[in-house]
Protein backbone atom coordinates (compact mmCIF):
# COMPACT_ATOMS: atom_id res chain seq x y z
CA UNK A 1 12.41 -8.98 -2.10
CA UNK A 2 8.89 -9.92 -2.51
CA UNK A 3 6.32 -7.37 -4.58
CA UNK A 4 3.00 -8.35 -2.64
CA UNK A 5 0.87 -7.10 -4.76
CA UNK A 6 1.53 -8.98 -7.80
CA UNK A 7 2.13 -12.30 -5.26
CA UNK A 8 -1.89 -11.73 -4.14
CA UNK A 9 -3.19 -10.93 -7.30
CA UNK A 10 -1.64 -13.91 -8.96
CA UNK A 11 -2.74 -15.83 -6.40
CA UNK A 12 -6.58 -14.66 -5.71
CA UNK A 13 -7.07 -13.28 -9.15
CA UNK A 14 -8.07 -9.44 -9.40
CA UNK A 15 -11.61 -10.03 -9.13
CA UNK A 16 -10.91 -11.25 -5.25
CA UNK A 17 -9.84 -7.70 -4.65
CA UNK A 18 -12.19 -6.00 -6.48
CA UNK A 19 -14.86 -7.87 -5.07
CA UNK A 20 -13.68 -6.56 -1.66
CA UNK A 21 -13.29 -2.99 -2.64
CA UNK A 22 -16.94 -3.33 -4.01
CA UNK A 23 -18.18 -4.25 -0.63
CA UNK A 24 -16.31 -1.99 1.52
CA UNK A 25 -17.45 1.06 -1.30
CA UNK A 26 -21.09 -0.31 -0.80
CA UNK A 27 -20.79 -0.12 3.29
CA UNK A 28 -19.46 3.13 2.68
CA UNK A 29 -22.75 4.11 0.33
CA UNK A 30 -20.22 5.21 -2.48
CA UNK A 31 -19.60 3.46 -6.16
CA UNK A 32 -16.78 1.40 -7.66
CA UNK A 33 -16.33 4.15 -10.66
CA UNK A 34 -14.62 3.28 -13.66
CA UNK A 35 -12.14 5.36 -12.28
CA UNK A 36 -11.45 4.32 -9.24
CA UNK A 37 -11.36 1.02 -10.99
CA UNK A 38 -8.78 2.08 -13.01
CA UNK A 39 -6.37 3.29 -10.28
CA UNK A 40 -6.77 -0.08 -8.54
CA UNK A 41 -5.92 -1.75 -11.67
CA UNK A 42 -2.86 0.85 -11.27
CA UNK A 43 -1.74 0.16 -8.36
CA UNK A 44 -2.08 -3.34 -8.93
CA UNK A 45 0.05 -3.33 -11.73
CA UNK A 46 2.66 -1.01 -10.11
CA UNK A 47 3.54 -3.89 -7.62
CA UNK A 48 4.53 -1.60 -5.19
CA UNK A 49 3.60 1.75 -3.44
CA UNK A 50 3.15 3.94 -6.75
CA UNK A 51 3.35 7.94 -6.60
CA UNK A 52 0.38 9.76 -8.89
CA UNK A 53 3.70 10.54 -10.92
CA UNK A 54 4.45 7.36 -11.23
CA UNK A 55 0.71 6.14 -12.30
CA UNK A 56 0.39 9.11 -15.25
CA UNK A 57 3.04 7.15 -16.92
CA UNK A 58 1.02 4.25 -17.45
CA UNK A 59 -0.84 6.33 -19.95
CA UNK A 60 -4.09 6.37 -18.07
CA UNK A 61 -7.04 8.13 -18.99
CA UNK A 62 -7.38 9.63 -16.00
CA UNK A 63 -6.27 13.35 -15.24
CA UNK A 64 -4.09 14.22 -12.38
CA UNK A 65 -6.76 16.11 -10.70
CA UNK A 66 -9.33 13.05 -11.00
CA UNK A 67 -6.58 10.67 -9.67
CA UNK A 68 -5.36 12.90 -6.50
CA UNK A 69 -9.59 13.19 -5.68
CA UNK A 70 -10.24 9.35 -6.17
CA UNK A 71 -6.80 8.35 -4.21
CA UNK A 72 -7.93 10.56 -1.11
CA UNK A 73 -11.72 9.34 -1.26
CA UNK A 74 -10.19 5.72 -1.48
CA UNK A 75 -7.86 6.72 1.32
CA UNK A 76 -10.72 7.54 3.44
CA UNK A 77 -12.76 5.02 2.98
CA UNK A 78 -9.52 2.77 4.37
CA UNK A 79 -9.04 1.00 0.50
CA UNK A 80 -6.19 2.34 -0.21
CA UNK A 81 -3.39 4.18 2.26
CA UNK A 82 0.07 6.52 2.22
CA UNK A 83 3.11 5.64 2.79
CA UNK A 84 5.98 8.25 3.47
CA UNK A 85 8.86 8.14 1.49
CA UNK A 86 12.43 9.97 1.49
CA UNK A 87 11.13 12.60 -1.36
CA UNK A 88 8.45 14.83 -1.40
CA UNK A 89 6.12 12.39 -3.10
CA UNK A 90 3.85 10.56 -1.26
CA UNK A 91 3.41 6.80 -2.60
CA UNK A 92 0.17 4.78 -2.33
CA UNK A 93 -0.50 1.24 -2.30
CA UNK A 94 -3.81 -1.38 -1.22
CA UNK A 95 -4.68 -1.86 2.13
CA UNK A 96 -2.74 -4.48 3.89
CA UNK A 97 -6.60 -6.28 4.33
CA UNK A 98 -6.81 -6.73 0.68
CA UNK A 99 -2.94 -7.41 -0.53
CA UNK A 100 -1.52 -8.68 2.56
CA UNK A 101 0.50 -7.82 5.87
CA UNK A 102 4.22 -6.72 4.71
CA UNK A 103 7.19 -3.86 5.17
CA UNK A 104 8.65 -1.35 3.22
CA UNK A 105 12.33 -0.68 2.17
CA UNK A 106 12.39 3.33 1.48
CA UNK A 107 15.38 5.04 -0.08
CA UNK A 108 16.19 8.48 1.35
CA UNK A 109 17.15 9.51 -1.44
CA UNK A 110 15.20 8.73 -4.18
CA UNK A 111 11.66 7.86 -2.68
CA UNK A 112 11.79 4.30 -3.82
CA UNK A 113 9.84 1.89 -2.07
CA UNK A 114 9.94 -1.93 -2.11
CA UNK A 115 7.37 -4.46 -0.38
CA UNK A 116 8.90 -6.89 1.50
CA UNK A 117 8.20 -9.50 3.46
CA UNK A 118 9.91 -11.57 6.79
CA UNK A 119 9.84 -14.86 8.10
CA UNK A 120 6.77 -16.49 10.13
CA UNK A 121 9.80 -16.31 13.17
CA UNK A 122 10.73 -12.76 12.26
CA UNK A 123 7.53 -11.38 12.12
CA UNK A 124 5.99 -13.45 15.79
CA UNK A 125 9.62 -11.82 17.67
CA UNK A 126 8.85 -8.02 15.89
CA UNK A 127 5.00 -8.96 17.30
CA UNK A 128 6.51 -10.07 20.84
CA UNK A 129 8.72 -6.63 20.90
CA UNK A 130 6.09 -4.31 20.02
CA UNK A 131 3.20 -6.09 22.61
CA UNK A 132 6.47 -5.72 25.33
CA UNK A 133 6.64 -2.11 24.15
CA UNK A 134 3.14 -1.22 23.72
CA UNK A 135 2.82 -2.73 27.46
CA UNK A 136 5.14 -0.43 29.10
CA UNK A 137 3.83 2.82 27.62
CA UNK A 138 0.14 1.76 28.07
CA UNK A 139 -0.64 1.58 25.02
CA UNK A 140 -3.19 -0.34 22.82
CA UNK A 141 -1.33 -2.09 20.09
CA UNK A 142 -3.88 -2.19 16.69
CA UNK A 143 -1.34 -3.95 14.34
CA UNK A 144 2.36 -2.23 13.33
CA UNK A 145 3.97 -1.35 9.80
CA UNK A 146 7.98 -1.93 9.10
CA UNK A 147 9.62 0.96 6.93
CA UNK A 148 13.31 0.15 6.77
CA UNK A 149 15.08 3.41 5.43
CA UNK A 150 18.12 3.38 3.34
CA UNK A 151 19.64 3.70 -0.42
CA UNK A 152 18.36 1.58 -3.40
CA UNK A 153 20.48 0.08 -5.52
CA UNK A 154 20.24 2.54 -7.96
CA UNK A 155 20.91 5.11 -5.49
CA UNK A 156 24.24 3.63 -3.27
């Protein structure tokens, strides 16, 4: 298993990504706050879709209400995005555009999520499916997301 988001940020460096989120905030006419800087810097560290529960334990100085309103703006604004899990806790992670194209392994049971990644091979023959797919229903294909559901370790 591969945790993208540390992978990216030890290879670009933080500053890459905040640089983009900058931008795409400036195009947006809204601000890179302090604390929407620190939630980044959250999920960053998290390595892996995070749930607000899961970011109050870092100790931030952020509140709960401060961190659901920056985590929807960012959501809108296409920085940062949702991913279902098995619980009733919603997890939240980078765009793909900023810590790269991967898939998620979701436990049903306890809402764990894990980035992962497949082969070059892998991912042209899930491309090659969907396009086939996307053909027959007439539909426009935009990109695609993996979520493999199942039980951690911790859970089976």
């Amino acid at each position: 298993m591969c945790y993208l988001t540390t992978l990216i940020t030890v290879t670009t460096g933080d500053s890459f990504i905040h640089d983009q989120i900058v931008g795409r905030l400036r195009q947006s006419g809204q601000v890179y706050t302090s604390g929407r800087r620190q939630l980044v810097d959250l999920l960053l560290q998290h390595g892996r879709p995070a749930s607000v529960r899961d970011l109050l334990k870092k100790r931030t100085r952020l509140t709960q209400s401060s961190m659901y309103r920056n985590l929807v703006d960012l959501e809108r604004m296409g920085i940062v995005h949702k991913v279902a899990s098995g619980d009733d806790h919603a997890r939240y992670e980078l765009d793909e555009a900023l810590i790269g194209h991967h898939h998620h392994l979701i436990c049903e049971r306890c809402g764990t999520i894990s980035d992962f990644e497949v082969t070059p091979a892998a991912e042209r023959a899930i491309e090659v499916a969907l396009r086939s797919a996307s053909k027959s229903a007439r539909f426009r294909l935009t990109g695609h997301r993996l979520d493999a559901i199942g039980l951690c370790v911790e859970c089976k």
